[in-house]
C-alpha atoms as a PDB file:
ATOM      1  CA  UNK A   1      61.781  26.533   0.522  1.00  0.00           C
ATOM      2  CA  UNK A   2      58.827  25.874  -1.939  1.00  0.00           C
ATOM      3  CA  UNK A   3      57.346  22.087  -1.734  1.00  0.00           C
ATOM      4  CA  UNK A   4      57.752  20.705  -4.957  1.00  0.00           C
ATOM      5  CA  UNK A   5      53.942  20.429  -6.808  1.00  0.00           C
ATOM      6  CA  UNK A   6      53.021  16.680  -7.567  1.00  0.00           C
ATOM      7  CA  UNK A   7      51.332  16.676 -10.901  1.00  0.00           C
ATOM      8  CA  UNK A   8      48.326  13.571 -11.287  1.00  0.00           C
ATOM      9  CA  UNK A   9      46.616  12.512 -14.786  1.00  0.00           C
ATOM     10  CA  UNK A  10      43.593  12.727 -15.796  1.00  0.00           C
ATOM     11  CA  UNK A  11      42.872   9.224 -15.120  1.00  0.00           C
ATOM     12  CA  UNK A  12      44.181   9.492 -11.546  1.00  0.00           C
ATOM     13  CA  UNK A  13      41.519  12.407 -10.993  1.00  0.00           C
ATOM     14  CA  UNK A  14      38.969  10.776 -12.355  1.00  0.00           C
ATOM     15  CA  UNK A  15      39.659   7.398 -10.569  1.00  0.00           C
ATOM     16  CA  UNK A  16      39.959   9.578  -6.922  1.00  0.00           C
ATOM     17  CA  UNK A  17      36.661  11.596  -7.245  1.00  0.00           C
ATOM     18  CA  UNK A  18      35.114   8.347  -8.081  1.00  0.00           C
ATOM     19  CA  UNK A  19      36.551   6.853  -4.765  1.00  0.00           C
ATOM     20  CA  UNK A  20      35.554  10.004  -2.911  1.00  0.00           C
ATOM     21  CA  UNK A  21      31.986   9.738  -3.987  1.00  0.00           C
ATOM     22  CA  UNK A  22      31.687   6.855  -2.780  1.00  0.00           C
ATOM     23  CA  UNK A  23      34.078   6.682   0.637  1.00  0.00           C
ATOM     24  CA  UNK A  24      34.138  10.573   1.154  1.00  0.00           C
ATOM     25  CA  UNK A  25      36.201  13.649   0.271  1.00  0.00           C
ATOM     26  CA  UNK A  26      38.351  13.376   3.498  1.00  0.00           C
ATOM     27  CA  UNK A  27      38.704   8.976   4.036  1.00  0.00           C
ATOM     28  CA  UNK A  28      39.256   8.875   0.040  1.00  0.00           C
ATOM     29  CA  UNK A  29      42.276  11.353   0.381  1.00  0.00           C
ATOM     30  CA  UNK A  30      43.711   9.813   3.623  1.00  0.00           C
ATOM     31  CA  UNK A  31      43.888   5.810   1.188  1.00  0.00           C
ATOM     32  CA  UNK A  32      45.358   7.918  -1.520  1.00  0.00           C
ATOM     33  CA  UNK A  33      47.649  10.250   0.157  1.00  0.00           C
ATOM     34  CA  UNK A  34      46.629  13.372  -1.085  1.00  0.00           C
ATOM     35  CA  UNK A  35      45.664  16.414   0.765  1.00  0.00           C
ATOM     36  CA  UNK A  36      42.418  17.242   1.542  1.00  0.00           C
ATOM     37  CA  UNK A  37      41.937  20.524  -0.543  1.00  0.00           C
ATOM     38  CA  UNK A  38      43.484  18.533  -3.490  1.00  0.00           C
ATOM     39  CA  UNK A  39      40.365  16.101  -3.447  1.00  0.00           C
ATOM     40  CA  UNK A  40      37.961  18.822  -2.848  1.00  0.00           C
ATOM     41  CA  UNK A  41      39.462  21.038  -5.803  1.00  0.00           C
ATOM     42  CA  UNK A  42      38.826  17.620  -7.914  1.00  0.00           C
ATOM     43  CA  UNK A  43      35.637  16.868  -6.689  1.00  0.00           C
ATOM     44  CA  UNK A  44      34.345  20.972  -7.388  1.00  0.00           C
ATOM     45  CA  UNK A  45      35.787  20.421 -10.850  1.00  0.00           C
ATOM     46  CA  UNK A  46      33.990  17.254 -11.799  1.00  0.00           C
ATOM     47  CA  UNK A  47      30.185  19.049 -10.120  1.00  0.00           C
ATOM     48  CA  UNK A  48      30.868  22.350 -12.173  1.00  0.00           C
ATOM     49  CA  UNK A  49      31.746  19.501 -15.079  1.00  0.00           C
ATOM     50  CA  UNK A  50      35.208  20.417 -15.099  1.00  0.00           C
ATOM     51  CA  UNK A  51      36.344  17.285 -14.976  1.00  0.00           C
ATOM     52  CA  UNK A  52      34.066  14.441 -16.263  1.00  0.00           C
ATOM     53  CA  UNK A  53      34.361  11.363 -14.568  1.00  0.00           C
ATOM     54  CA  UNK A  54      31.341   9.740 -16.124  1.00  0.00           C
ATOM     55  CA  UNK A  55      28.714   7.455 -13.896  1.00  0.00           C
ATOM     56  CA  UNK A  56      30.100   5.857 -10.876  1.00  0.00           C
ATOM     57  CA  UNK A  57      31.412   2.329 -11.389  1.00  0.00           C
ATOM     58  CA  UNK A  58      31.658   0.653  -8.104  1.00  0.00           C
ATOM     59  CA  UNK A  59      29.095   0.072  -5.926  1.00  0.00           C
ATOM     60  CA  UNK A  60      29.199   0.681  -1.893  1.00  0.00           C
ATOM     61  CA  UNK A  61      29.188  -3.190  -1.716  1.00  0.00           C
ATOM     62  CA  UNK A  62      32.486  -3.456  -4.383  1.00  0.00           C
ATOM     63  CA  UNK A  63      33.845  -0.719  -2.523  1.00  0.00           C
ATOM     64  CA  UNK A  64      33.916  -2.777   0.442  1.00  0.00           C
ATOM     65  CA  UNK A  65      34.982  -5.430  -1.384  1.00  0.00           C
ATOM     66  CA  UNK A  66      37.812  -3.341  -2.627  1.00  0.00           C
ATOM     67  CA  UNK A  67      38.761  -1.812   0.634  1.00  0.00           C
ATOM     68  CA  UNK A  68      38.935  -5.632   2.172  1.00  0.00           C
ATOM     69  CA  UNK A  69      41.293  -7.037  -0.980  1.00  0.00           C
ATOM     70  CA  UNK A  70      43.151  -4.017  -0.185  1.00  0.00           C
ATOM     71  CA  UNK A  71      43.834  -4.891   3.526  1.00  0.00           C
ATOM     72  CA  UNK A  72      44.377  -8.409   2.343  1.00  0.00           C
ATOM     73  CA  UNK A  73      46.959  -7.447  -0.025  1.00  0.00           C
ATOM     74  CA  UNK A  74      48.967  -5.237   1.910  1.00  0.00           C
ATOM     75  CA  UNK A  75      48.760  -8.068   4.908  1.00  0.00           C
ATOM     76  CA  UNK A  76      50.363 -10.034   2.280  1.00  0.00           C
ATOM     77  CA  UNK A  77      53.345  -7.721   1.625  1.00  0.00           C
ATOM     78  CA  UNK A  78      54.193  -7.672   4.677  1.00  0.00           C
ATOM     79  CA  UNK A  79      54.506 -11.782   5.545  1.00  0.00           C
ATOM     80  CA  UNK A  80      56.607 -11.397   2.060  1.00  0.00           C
ATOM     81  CA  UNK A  81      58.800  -8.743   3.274  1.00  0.00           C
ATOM     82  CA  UNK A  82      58.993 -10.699   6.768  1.00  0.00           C
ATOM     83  CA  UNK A  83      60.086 -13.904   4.795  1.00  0.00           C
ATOM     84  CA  UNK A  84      62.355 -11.684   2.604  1.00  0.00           C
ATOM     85  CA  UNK A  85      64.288 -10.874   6.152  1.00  0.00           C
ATOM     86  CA  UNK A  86      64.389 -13.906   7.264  1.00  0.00           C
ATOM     87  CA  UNK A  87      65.789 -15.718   3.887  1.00  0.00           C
ATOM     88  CA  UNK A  88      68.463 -12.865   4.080  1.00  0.00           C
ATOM     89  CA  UNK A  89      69.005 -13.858   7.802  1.00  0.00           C
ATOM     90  CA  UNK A  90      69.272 -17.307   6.234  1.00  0.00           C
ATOM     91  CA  UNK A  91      71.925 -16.217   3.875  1.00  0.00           C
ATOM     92  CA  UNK A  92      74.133 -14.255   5.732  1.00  0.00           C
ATOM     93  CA  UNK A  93      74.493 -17.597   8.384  1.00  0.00           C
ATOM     94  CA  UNK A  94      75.342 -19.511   5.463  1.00  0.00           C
ATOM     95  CA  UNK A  95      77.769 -17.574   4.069  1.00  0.00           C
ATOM     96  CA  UNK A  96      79.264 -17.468   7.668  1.00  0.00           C
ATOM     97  CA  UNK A  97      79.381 -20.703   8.090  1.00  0.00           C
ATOM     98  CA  UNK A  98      80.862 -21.592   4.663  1.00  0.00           C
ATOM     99  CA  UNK A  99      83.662 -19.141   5.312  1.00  0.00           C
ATOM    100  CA  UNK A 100      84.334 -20.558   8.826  1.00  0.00           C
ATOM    101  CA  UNK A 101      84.261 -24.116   7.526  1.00  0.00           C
ATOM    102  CA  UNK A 102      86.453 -22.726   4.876  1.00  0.00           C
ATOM    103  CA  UNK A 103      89.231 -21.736   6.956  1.00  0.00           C
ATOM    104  CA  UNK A 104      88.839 -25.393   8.667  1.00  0.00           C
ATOM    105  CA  UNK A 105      89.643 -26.751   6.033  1.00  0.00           C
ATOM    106  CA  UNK A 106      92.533 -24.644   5.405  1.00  0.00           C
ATOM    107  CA  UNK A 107      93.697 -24.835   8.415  1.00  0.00           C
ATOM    108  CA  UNK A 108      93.125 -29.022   8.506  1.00  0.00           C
ATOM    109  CA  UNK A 109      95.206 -28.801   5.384  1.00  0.00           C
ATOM    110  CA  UNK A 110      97.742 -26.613   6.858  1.00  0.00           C
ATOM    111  CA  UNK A 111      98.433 -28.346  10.130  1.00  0.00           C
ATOM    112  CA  UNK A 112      98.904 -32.008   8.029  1.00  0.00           C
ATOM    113  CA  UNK A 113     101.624 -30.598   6.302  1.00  0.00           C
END
């Protein structure tokens, strides 16, 4: 069974042989989750001015910069998603306890009669 081709802007390109000039072919594929030959095919295209990606915008200091906010965000995603299980933990006690008090009361109101 063929593997279905993913199909990437211009944009995209442009934005990953930026990234790979700066991190590498291979570490700039591995961030964006493309294969390998994908980035070099990209980066051959944009030296044979294929693709033009215009001068480099970041900076090996921004780049660091960038990598750290990116570390920083996805630790941040993760304590959200850990709070997002534990409010639903939260929830589903609640609703427990409403529906056991619930039937107390029922009950209470039952057994008085």
């Amino acid at each position: 069974m063929a593997k279905k081709q993913r199909k990437y802007d211009m944009e995209y390109k442009i934005q990953a042989v930026k990234l790979a000039k700066e991190l590498g072919g291979a570490k700039a594929a591995a961030e964006l989750g493309i294969p390998e030959n994908t980035m070099y095919a990209w980066t051959k295209a944009a030296r044979e001015g294929r693709l033009n990606v215009g001068s480099g915008s970041h900076t090996p200091e921004t780049v660091m910069n960038l990598a750290e906010e990116l570390a920083l965000l996805r630790r941040q995603v993760k304590e959200q998603e850990k709070e997002i299980r534990r409010l639903k933990e939260e929830n589903e006690f609640l609703e427990e306890a409403s529906a056991f008090f619930a039937a107390s009361r029922r009950k209470s109101a039952k057994d008085r009669e």
